[in-house]
PDB file of N, CA and C in Angstrom:
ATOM      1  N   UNK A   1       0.861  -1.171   0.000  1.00  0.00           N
ATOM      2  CA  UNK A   1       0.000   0.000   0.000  1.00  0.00           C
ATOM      3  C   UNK A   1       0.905   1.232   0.000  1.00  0.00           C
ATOM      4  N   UNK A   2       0.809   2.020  -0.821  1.00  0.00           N
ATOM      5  CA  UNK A   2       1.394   3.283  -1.138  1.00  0.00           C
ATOM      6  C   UNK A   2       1.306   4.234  -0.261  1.00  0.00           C
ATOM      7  N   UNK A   3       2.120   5.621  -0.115  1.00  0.00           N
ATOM      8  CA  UNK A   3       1.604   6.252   1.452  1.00  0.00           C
ATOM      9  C   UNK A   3       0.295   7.196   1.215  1.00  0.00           C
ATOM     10  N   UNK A   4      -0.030   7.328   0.007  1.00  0.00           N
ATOM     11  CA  UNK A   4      -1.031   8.342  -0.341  1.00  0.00           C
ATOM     12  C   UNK A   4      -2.195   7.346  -0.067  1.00  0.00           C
ATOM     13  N   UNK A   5      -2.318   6.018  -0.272  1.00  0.00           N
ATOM     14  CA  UNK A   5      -3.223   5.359   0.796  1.00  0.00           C
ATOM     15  C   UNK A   5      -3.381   5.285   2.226  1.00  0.00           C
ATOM     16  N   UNK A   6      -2.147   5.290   2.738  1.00  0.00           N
ATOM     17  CA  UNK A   6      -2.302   4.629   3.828  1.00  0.00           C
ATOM     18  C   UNK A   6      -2.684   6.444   4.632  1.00  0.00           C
ATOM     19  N   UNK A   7      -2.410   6.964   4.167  1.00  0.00           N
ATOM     20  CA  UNK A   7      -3.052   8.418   5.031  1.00  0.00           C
ATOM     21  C   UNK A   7      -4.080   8.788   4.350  1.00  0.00           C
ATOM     22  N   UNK A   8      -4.988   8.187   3.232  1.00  0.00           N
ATOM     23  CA  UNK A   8      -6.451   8.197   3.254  1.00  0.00           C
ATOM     24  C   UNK A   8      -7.359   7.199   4.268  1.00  0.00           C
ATOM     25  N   UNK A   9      -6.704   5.973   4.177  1.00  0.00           N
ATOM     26  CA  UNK A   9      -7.013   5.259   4.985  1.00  0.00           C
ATOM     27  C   UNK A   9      -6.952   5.677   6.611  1.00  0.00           C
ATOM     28  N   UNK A  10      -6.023   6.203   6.901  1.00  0.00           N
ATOM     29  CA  UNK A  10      -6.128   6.690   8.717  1.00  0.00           C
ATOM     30  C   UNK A  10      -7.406   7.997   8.824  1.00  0.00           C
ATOM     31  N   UNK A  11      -7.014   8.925   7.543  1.00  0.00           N
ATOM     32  CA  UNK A  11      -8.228   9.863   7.699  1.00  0.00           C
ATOM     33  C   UNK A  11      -9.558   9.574   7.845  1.00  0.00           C
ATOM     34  N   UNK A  12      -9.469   8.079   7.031  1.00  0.00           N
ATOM     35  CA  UNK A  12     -11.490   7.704   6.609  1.00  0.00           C
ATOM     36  C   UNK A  12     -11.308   6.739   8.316  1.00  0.00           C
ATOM     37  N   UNK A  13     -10.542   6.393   8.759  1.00  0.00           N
ATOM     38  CA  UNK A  13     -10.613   5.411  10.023  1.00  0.00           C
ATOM     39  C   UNK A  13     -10.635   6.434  11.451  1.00  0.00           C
ATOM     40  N   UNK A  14      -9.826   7.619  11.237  1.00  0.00           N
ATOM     41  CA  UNK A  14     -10.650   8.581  12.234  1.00  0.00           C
ATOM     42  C   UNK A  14     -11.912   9.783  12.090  1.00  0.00           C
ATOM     43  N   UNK A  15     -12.176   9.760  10.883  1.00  0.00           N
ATOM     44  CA  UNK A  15     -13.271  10.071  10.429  1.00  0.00           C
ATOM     45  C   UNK A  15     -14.565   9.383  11.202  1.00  0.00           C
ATOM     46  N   UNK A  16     -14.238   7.924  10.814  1.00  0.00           N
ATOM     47  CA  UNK A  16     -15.346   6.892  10.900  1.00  0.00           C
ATOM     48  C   UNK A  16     -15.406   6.695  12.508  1.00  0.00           C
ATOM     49  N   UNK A  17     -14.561   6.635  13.423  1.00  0.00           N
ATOM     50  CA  UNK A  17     -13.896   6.531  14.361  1.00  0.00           C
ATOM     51  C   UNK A  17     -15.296   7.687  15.307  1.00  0.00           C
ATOM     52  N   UNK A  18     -15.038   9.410  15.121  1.00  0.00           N
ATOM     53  CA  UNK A  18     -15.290  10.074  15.674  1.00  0.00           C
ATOM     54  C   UNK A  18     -16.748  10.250  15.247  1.00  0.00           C
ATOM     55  N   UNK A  19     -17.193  10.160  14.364  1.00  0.00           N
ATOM     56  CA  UNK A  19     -18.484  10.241  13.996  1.00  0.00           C
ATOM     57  C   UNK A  19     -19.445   9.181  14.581  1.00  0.00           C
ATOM     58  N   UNK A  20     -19.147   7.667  14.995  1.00  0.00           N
ATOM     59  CA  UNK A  20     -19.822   6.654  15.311  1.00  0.00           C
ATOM     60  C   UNK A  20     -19.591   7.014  16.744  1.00  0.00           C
ATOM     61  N   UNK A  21     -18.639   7.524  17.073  1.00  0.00           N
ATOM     62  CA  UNK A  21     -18.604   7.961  18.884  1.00  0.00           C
ATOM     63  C   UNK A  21     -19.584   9.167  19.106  1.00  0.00           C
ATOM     64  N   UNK A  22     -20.207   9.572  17.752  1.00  0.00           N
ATOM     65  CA  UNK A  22     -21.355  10.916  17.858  1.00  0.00           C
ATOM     66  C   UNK A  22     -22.655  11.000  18.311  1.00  0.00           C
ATOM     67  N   UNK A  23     -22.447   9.284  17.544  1.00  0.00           N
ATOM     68  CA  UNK A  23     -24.165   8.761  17.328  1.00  0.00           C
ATOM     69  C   UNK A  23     -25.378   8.668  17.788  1.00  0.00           C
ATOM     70  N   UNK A  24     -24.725   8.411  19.064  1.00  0.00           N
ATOM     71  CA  UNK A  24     -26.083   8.563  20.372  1.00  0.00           C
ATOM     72  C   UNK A  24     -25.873  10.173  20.810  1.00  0.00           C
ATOM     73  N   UNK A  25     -25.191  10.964  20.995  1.00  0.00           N
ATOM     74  CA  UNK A  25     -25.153  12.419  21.458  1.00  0.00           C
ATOM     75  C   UNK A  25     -26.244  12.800  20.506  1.00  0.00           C
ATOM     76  N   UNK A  26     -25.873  12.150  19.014  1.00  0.00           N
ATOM     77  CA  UNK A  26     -26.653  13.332  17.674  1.00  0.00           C
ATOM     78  C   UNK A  26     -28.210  12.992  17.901  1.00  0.00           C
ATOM     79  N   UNK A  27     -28.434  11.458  17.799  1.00  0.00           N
ATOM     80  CA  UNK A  27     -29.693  10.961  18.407  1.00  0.00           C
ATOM     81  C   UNK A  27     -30.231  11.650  19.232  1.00  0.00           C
ATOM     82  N   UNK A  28     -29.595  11.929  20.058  1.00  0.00           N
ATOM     83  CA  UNK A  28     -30.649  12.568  21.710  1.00  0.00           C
ATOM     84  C   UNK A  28     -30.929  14.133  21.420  1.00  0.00           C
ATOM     85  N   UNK A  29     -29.823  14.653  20.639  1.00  0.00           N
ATOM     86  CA  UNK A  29     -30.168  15.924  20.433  1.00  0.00           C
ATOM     87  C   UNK A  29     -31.400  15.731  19.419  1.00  0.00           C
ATOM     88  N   UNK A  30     -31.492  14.672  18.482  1.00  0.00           N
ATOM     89  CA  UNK A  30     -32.472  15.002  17.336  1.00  0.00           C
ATOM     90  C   UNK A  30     -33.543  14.731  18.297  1.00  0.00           C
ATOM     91  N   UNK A  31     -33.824  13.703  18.934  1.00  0.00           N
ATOM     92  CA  UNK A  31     -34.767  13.541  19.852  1.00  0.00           C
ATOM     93  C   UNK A  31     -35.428  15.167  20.532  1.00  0.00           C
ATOM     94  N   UNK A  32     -34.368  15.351  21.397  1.00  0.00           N
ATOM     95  CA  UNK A  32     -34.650  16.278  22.297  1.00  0.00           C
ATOM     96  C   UNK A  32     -35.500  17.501  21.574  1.00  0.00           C
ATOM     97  N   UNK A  33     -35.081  17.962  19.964  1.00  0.00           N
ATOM     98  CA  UNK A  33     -35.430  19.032  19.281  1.00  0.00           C
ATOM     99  C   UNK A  33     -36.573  18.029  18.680  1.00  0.00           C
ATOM    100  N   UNK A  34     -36.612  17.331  18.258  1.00  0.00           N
ATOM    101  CA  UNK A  34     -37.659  17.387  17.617  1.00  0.00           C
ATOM    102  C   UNK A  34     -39.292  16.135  18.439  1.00  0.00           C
ATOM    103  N   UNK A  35     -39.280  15.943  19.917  1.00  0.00           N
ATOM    104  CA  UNK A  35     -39.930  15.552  20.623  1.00  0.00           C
ATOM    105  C   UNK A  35     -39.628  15.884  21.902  1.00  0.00           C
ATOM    106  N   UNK A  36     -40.924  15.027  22.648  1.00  0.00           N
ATOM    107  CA  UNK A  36     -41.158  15.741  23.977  1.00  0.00           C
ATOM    108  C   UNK A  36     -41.772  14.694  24.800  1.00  0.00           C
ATOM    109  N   UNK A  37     -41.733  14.020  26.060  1.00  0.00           N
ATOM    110  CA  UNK A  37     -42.208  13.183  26.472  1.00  0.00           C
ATOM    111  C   UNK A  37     -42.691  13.375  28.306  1.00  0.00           C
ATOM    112  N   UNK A  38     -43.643  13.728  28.759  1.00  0.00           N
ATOM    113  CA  UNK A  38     -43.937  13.325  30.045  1.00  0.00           C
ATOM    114  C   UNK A  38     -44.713  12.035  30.006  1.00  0.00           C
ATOM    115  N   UNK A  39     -44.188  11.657  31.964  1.00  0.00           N
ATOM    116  CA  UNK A  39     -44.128  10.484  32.384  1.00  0.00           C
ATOM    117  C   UNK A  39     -45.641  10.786  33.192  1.00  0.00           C
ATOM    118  N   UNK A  40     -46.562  10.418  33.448  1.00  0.00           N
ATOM    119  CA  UNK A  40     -47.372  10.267  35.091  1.00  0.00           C
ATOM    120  C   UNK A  40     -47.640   9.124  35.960  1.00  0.00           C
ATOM    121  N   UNK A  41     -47.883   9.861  37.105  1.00  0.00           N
ATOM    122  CA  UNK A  41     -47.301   8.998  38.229  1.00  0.00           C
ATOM    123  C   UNK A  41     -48.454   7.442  37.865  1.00  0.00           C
ATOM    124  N   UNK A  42     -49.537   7.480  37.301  1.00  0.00           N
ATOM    125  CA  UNK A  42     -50.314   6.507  36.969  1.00  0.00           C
ATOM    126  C   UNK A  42     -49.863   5.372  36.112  1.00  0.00           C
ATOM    127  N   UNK A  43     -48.880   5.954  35.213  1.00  0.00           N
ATOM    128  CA  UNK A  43     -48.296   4.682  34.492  1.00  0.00           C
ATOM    129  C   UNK A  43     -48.427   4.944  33.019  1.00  0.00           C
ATOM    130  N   UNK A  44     -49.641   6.082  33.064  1.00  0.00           N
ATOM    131  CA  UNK A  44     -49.704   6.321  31.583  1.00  0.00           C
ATOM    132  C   UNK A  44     -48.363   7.496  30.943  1.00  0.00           C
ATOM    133  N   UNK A  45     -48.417   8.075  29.938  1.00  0.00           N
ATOM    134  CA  UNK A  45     -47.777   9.147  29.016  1.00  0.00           C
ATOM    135  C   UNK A  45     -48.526   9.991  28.149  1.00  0.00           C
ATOM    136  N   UNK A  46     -47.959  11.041  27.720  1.00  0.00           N
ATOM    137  CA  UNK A  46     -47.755  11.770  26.876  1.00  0.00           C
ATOM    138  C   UNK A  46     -46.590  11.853  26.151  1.00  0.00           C
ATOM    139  N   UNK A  47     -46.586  11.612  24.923  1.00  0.00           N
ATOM    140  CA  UNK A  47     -45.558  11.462  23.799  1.00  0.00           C
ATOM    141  C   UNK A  47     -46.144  12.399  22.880  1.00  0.00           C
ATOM    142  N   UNK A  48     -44.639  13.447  22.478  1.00  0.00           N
ATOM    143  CA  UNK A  48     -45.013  14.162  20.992  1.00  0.00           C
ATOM    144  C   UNK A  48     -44.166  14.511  20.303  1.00  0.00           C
ATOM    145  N   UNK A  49     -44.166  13.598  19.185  1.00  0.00           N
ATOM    146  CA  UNK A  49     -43.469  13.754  17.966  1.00  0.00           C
ATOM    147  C   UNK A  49     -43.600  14.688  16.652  1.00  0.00           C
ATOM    148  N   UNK A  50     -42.449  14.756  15.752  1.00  0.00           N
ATOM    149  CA  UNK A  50     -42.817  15.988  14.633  1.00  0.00           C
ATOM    150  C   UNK A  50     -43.475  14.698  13.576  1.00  0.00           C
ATOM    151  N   UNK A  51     -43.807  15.368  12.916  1.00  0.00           N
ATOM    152  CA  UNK A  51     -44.038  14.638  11.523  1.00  0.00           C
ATOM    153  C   UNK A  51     -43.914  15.869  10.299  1.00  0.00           C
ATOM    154  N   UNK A  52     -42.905  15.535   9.594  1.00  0.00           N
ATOM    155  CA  UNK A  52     -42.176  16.841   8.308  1.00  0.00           C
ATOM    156  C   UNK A  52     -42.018  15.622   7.383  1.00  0.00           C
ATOM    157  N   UNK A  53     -41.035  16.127   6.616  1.00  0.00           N
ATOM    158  CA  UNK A  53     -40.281  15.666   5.591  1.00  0.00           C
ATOM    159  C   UNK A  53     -39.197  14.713   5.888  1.00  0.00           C
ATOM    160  N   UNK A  54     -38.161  15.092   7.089  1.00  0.00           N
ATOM    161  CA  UNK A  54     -37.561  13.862   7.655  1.00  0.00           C
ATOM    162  C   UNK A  54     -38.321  12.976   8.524  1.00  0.00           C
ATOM    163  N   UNK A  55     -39.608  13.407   9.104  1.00  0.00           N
ATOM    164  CA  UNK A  55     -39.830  12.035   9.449  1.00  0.00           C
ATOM    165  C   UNK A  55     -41.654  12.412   9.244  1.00  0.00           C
ATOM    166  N   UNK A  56     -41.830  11.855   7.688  1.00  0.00           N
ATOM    167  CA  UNK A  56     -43.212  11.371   7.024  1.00  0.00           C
ATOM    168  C   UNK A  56     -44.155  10.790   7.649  1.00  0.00           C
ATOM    169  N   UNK A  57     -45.625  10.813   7.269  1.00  0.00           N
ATOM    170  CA  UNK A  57     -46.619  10.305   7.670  1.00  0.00           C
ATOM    171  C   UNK A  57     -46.618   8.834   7.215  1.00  0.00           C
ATOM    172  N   UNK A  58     -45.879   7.936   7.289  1.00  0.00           N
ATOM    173  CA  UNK A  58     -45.613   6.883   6.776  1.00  0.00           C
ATOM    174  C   UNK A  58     -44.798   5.858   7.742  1.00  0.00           C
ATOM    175  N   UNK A  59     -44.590   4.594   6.906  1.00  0.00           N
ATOM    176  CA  UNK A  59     -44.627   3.366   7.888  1.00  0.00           C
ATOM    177  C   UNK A  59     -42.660   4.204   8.506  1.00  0.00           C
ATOM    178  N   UNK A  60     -41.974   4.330   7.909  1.00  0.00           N
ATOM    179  CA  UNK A  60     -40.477   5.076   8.264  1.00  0.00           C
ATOM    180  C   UNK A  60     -40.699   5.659   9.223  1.00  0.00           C
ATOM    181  N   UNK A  61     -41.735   7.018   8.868  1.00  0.00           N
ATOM    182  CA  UNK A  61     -42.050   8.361   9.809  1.00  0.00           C
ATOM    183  C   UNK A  61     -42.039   7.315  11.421  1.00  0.00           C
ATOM    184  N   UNK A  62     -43.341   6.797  11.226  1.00  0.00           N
ATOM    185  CA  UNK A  62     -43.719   6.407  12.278  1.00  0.00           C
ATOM    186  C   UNK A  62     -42.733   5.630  13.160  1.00  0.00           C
ATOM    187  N   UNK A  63     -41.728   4.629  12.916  1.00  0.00           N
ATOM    188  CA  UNK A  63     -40.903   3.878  12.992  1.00  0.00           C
ATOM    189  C   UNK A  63     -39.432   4.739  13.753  1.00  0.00           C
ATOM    190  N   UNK A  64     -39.428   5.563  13.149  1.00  0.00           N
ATOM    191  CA  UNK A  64     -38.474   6.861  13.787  1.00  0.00           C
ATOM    192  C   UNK A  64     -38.943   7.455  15.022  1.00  0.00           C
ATOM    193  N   UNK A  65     -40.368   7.572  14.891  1.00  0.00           N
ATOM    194  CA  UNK A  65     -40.973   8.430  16.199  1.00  0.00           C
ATOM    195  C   UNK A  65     -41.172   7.191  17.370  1.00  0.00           C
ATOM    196  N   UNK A  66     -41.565   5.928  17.085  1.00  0.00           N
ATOM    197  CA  UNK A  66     -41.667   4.878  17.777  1.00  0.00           C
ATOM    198  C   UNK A  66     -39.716   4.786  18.649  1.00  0.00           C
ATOM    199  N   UNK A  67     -39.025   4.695  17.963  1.00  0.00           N
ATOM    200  CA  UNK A  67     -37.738   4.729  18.397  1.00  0.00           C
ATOM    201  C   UNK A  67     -37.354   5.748  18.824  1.00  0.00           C
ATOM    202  N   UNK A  68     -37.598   7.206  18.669  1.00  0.00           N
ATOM    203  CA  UNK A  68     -37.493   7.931  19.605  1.00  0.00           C
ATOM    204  C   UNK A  68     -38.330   7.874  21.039  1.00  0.00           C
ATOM    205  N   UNK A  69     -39.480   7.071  20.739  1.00  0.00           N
ATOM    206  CA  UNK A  69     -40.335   7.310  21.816  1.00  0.00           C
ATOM    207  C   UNK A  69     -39.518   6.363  22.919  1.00  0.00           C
ATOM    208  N   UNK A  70     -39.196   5.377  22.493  1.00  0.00           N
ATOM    209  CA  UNK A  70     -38.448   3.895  23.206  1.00  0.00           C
ATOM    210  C   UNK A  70     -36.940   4.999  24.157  1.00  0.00           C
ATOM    211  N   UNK A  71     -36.463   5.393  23.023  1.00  0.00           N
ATOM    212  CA  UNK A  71     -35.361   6.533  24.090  1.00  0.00           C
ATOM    213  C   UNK A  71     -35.660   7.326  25.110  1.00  0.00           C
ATOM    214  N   UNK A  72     -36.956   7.930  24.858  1.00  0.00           N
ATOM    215  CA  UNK A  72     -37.093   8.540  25.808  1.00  0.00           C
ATOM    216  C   UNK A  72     -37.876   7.845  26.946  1.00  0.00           C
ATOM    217  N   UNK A  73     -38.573   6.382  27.131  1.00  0.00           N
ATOM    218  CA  UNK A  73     -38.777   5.345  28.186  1.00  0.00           C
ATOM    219  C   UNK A  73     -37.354   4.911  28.274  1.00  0.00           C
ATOM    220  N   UNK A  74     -36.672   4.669  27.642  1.00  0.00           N
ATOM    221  CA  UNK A  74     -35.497   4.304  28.359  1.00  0.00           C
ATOM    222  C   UNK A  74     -34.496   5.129  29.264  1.00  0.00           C
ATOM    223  N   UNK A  75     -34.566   6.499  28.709  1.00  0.00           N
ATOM    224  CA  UNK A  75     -33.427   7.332  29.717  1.00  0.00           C
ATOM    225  C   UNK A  75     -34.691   7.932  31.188  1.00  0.00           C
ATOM    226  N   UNK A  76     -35.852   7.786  30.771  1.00  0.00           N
ATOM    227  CA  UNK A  76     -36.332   8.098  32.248  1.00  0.00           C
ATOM    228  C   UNK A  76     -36.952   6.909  32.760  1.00  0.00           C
ATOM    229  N   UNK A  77     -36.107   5.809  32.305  1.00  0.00           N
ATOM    230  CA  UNK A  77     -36.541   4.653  33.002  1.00  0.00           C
ATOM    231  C   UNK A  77     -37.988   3.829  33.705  1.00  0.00           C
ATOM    232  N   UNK A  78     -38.646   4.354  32.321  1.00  0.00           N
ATOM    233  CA  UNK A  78     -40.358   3.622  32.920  1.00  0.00           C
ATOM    234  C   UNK A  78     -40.789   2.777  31.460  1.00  0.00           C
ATOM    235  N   UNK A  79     -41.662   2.087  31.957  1.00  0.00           N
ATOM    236  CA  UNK A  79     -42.678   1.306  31.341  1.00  0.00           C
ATOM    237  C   UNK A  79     -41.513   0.128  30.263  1.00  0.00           C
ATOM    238  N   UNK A  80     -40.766  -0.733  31.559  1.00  0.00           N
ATOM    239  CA  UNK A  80     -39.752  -1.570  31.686  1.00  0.00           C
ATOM    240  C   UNK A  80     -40.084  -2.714  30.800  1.00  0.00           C
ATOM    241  N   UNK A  81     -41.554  -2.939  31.258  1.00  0.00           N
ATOM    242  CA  UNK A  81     -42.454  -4.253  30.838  1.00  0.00           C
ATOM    243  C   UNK A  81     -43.039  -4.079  29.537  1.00  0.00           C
ATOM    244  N   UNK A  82     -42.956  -3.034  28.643  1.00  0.00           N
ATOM    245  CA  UNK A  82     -43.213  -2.499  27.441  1.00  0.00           C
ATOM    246  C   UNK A  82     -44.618  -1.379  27.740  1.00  0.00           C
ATOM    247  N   UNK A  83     -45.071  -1.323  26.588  1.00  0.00           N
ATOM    248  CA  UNK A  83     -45.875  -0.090  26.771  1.00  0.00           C
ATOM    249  C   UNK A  83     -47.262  -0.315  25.525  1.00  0.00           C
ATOM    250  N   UNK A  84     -48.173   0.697  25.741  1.00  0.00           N
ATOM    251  CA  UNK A  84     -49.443   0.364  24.732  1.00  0.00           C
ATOM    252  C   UNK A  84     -49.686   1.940  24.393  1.00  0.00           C
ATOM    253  N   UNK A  85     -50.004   2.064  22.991  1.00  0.00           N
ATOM    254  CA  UNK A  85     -50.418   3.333  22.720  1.00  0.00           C
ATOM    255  C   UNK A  85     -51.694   3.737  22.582  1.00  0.00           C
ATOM    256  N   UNK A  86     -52.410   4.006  23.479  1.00  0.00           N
ATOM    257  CA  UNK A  86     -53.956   4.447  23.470  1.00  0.00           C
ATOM    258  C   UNK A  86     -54.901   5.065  22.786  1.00  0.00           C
ATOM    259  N   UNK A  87     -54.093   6.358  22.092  1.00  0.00           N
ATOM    260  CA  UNK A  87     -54.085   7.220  21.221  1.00  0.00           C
ATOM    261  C   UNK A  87     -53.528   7.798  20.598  1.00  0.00           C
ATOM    262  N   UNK A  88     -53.847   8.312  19.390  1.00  0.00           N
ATOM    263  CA  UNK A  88     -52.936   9.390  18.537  1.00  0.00           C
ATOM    264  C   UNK A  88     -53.837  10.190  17.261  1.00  0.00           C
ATOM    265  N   UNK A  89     -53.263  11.410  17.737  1.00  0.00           N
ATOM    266  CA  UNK A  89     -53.881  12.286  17.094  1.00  0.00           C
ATOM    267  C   UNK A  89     -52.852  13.290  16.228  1.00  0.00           C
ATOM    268  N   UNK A  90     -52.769  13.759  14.859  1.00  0.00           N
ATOM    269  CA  UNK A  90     -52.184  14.600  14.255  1.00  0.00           C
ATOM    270  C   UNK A  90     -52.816  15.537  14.335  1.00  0.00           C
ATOM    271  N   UNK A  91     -51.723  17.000  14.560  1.00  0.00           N
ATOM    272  CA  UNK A  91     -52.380  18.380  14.721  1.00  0.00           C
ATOM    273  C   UNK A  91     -51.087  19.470  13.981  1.00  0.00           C
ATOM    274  N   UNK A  92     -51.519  19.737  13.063  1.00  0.00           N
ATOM    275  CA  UNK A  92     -51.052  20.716  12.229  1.00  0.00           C
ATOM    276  C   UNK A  92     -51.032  21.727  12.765  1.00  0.00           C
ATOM    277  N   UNK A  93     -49.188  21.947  12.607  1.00  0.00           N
ATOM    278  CA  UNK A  93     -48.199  23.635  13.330  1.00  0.00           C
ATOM    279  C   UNK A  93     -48.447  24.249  11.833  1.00  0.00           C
ATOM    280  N   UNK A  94     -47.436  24.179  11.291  1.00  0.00           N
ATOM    281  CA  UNK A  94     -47.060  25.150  10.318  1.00  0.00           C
ATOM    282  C   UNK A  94     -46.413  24.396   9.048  1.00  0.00           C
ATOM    283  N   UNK A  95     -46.916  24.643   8.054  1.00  0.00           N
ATOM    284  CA  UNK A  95     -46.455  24.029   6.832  1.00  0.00           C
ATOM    285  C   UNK A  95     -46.470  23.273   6.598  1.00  0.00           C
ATOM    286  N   UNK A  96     -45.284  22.218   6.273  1.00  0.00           N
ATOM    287  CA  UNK A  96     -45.546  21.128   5.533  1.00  0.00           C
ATOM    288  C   UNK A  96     -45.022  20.007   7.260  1.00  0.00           C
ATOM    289  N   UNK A  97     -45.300  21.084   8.463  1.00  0.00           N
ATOM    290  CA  UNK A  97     -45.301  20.121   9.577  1.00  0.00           C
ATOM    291  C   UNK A  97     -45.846  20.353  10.680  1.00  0.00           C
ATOM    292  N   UNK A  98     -46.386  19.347  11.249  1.00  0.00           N
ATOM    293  CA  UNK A  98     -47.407  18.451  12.506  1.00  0.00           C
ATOM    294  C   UNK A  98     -46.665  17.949  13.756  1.00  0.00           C
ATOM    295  N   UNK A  99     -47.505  18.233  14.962  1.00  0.00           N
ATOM    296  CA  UNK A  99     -47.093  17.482  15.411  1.00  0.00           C
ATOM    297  C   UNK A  99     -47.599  16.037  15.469  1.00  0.00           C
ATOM    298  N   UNK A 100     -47.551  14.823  16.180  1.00  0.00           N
ATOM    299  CA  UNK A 100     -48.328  13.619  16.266  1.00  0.00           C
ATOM    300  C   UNK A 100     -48.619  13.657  17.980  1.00  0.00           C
ATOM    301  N   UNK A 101     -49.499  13.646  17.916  1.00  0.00           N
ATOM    302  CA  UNK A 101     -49.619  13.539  19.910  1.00  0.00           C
ATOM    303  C   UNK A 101     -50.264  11.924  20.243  1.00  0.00           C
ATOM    304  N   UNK A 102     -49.251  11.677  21.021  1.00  0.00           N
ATOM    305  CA  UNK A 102     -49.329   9.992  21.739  1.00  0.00           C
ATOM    306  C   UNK A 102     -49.915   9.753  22.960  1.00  0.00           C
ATOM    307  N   UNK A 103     -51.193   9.391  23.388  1.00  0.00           N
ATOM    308  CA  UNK A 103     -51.201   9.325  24.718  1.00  0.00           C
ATOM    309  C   UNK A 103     -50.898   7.382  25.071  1.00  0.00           C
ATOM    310  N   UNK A 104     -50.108   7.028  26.013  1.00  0.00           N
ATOM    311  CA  UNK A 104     -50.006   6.271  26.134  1.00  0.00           C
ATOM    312  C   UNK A 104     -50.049   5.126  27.891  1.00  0.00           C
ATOM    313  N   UNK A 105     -49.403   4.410  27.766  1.00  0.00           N
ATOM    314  CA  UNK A 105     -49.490   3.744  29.039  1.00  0.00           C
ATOM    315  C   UNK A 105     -48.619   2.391  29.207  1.00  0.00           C
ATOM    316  N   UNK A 106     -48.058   2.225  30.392  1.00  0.00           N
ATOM    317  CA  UNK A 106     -47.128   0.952  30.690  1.00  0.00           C
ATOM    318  C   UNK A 106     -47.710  -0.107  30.934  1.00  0.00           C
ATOM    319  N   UNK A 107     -47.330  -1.197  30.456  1.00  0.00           N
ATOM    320  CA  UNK A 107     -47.796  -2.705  30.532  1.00  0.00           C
ATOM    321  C   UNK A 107     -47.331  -2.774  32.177  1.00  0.00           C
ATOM    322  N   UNK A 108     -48.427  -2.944  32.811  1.00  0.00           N
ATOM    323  CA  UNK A 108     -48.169  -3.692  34.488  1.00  0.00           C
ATOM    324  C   UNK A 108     -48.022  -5.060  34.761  1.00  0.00           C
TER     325      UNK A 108
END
């Protein structure tokens, strides 16, 4: 291997390196900006997600907001035993985006 490889190669390996050490920081921030989650003391929730262009009214959209929702039961540590979604309602902010409002509840 030639050296004009081998110092593309270290660049794309700390490239790859620092960016995968990002992954969950970038996650929580996308989380944090673009949802919102209270807990109550009953067992149920409130979950609210965006729905835009990065994350569609569609099986993806939903799938993204479901996995954000799972992050945010996991870092405040409830509804261990899984969870049920009771309701959901879309309510149009501005433009081409919504929020999705979740009311939900923990499997006892």
């Amino acid at each position: 291997m030639g050296p004009k490889k081998r110092v593309l190669l270290l660049i794309f390996s700390i490239a790859f390196a620092v960016s995968a050490a990002g992954c969950e920081t970038t996650a929580r921030i996308d989380r944090n900006a673009t949802s919102s989650f209270t807990p109550y003391p009953d067992g149920s929730f409130r979950f609210r997600a965006e729905m835009s262009l990065a994350y569609p009214d569609n099986d993806l959209g939903e799938k993204a907001r479901m996995t954000q929702l799972q992050s945010w039961l996991d870092s405040d540590g409830v509804c261990a035993r899984g969870y049920e979604i009771t309701s959901r309602r879309v309510v149009p902010t501005y433009g081409l985006v919504s929020d999705v409002n979740y009311q939900g509840r923990c499997v006892r």
